[in-house]
N, C-alpha and C. Protein backbone atom coordinates (compact mmCIF):
# COMPACT_ATOMS: atom_id res chain seq x y z
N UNK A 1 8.51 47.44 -63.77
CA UNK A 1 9.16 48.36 -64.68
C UNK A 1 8.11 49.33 -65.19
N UNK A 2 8.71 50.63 -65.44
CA UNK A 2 7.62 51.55 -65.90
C UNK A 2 8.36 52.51 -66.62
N UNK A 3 8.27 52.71 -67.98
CA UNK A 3 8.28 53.76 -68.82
C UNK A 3 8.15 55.01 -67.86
N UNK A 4 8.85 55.98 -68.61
CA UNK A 4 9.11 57.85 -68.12
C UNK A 4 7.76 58.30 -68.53
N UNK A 5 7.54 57.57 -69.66
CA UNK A 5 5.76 58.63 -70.47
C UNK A 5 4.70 58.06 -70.24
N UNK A 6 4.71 56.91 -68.99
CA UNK A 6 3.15 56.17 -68.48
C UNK A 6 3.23 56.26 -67.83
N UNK A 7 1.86 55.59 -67.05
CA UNK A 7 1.30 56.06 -65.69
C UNK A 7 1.45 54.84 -65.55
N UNK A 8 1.54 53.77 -66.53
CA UNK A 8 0.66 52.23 -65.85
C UNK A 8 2.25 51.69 -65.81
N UNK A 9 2.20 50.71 -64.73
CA UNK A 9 3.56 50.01 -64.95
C UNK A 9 3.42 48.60 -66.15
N UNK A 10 4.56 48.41 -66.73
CA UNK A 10 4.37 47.24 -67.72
C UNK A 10 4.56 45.75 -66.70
N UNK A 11 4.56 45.45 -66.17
CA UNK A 11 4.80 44.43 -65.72
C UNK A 11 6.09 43.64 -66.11
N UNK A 12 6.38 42.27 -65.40
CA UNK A 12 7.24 41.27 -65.74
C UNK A 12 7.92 41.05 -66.87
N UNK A 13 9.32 40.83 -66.86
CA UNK A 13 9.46 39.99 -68.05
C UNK A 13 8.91 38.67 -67.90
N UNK A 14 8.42 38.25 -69.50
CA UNK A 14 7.92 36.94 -69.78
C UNK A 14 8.98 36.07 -70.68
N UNK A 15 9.09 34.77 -70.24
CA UNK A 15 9.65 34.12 -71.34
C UNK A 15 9.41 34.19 -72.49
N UNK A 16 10.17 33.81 -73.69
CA UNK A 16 9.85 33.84 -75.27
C UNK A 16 8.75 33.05 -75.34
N UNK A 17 8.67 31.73 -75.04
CA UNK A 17 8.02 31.10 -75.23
C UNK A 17 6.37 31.15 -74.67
N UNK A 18 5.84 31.70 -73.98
CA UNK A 18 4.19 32.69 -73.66
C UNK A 18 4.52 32.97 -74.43
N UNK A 19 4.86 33.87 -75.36
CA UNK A 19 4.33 35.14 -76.21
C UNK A 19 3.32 34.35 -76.91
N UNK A 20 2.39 35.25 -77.16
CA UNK A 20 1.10 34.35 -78.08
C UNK A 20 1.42 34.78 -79.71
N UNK A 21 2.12 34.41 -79.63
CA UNK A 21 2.45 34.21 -81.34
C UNK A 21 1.76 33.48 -82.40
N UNK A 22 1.19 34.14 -83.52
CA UNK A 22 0.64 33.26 -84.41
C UNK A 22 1.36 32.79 -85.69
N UNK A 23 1.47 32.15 -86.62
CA UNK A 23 2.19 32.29 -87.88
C UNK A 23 1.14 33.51 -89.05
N UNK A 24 2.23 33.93 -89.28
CA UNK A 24 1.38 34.80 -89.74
C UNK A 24 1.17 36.62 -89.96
N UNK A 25 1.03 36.21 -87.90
CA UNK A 25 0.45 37.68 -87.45
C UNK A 25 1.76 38.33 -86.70
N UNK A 26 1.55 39.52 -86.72
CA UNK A 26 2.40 40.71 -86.33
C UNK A 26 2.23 40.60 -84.71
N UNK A 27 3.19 40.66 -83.91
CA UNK A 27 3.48 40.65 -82.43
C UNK A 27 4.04 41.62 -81.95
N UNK A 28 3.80 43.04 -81.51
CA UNK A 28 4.76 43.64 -81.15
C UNK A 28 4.37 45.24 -81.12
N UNK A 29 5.83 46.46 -80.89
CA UNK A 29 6.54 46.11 -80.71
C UNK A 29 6.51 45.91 -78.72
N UNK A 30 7.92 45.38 -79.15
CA UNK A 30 8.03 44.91 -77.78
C UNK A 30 9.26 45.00 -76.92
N UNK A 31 9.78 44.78 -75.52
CA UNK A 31 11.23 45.43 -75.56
C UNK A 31 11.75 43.73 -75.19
N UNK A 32 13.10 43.35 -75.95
CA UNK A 32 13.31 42.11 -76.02
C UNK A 32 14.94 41.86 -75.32
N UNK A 33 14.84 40.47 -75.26
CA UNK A 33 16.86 40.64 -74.50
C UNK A 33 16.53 39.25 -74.30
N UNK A 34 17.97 38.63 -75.12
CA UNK A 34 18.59 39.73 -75.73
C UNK A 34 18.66 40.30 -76.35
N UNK A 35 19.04 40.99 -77.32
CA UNK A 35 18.93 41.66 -78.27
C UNK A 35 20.46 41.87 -79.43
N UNK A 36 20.26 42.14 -80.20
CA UNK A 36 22.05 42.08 -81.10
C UNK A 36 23.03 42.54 -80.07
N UNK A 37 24.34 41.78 -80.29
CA UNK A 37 25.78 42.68 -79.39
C UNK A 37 24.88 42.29 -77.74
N UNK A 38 24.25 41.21 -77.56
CA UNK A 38 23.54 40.48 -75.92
C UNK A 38 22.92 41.62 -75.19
N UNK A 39 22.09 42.92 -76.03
CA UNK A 39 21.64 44.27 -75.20
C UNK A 39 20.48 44.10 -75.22
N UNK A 40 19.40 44.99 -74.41
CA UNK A 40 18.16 44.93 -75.07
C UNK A 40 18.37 45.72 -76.35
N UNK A 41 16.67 45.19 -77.17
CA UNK A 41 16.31 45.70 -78.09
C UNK A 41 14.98 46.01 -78.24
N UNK A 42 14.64 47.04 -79.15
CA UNK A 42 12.58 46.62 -79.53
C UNK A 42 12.65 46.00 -80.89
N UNK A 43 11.75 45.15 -80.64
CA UNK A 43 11.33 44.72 -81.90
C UNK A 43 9.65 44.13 -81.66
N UNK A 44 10.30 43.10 -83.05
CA UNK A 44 8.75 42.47 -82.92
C UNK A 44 8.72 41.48 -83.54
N UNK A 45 7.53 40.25 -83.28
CA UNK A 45 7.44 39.19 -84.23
C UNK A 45 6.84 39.27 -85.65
N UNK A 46 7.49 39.25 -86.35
CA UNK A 46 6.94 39.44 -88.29
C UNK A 46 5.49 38.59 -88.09
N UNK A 47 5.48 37.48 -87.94
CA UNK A 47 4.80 36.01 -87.92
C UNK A 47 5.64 35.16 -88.03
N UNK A 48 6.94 35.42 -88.62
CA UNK A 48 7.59 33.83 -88.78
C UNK A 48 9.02 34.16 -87.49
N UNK A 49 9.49 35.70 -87.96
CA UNK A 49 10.64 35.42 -86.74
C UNK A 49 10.70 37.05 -86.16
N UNK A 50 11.54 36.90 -85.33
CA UNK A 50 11.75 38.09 -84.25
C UNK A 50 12.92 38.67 -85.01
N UNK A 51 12.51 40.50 -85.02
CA UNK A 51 13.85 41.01 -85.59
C UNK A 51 13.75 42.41 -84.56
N UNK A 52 14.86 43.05 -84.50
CA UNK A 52 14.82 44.20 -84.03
C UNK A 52 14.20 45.67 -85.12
N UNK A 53 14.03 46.48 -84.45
CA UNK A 53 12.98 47.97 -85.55
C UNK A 53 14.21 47.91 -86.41
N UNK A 54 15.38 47.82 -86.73
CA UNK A 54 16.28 47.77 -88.28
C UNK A 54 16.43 46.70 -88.96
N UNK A 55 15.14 45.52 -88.73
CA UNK A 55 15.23 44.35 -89.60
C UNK A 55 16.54 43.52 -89.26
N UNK A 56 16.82 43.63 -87.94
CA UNK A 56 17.90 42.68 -87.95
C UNK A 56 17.70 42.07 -86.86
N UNK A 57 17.41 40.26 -87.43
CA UNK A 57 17.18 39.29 -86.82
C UNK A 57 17.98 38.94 -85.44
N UNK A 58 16.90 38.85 -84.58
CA UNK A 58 16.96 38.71 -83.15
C UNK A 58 16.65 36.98 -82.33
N UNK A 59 17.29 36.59 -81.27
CA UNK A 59 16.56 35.18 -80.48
C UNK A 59 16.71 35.48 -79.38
N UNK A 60 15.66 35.91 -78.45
CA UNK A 60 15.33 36.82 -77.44
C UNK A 60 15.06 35.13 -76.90
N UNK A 61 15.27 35.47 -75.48
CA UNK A 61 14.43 34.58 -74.81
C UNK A 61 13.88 35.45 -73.60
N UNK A 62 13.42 36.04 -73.84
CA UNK A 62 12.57 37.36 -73.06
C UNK A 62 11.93 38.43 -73.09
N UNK A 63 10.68 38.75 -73.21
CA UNK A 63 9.99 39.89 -73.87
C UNK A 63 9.21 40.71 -72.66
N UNK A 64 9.12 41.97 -73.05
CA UNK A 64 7.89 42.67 -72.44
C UNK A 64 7.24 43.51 -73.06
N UNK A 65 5.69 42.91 -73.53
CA UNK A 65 5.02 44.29 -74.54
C UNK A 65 4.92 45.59 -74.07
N UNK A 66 5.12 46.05 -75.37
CA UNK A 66 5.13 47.75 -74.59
C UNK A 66 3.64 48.24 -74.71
N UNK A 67 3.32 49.24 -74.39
CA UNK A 67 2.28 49.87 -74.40
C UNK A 67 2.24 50.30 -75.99
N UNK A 68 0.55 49.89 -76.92
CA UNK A 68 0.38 50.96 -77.78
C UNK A 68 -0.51 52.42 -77.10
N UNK A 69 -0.17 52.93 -78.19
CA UNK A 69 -1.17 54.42 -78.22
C UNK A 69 -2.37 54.34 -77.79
N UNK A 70 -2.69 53.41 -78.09
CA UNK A 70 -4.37 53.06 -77.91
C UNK A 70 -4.82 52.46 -76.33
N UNK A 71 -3.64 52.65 -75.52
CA UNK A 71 -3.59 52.34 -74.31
C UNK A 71 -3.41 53.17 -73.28
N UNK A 72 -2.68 54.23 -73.94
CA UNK A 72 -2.60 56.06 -73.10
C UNK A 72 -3.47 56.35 -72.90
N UNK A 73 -5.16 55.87 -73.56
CA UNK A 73 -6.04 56.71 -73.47
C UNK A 73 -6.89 56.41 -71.92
C-alpha cells in the first residue's frame, strides 16, 4: 500500500497485537480497521486505549503506521 503524497510504500497490515504499545505512551497516528460503523479509521493509541482523531473509541484488530513528517525528509 502506498499513500498519493509518498514515495515510500507503507507496508503490511499488522495485527493489533505487534503494535509496540506502552502504557502510558502515545502510538500513532495510524490507519486502523476496523474502525467505527466496521470502516477504516486513523487514530491512535492514547497509552491506555485506541480511539479514532474525534476521540471516539475504537477495537481495531489491525493497524498500519503512517508516515510522520519527519520521514518525507
Amino acid at each position: 500500500m502506498q499513500l498519493a503524497n509518498t514515495r515510500k510504500p507503507l507496508g503490511p497490515l499488522l495485527p493489533i497485537s505487534e503494535a509496540p504499545l506502552k502504557a502510558g505512551e502515545v502510538f500513532g497516528p495510524c490507519l486502523l480497521t476496523p474502525g467505527r460503523n466496521r470502516l477504516w479509521t486513523i487514530g491512535e493509541w492514547d497509552g491506555t486505549n485506541w480511539h479514532d482523531l474525534d476521540n471516539g473509541p475504537v477495537d481495531p484488530t489491525h493497524y498500519l503506521p503512517l508516515p510522520s513528517d519527519d520521514e518525507d525528509e
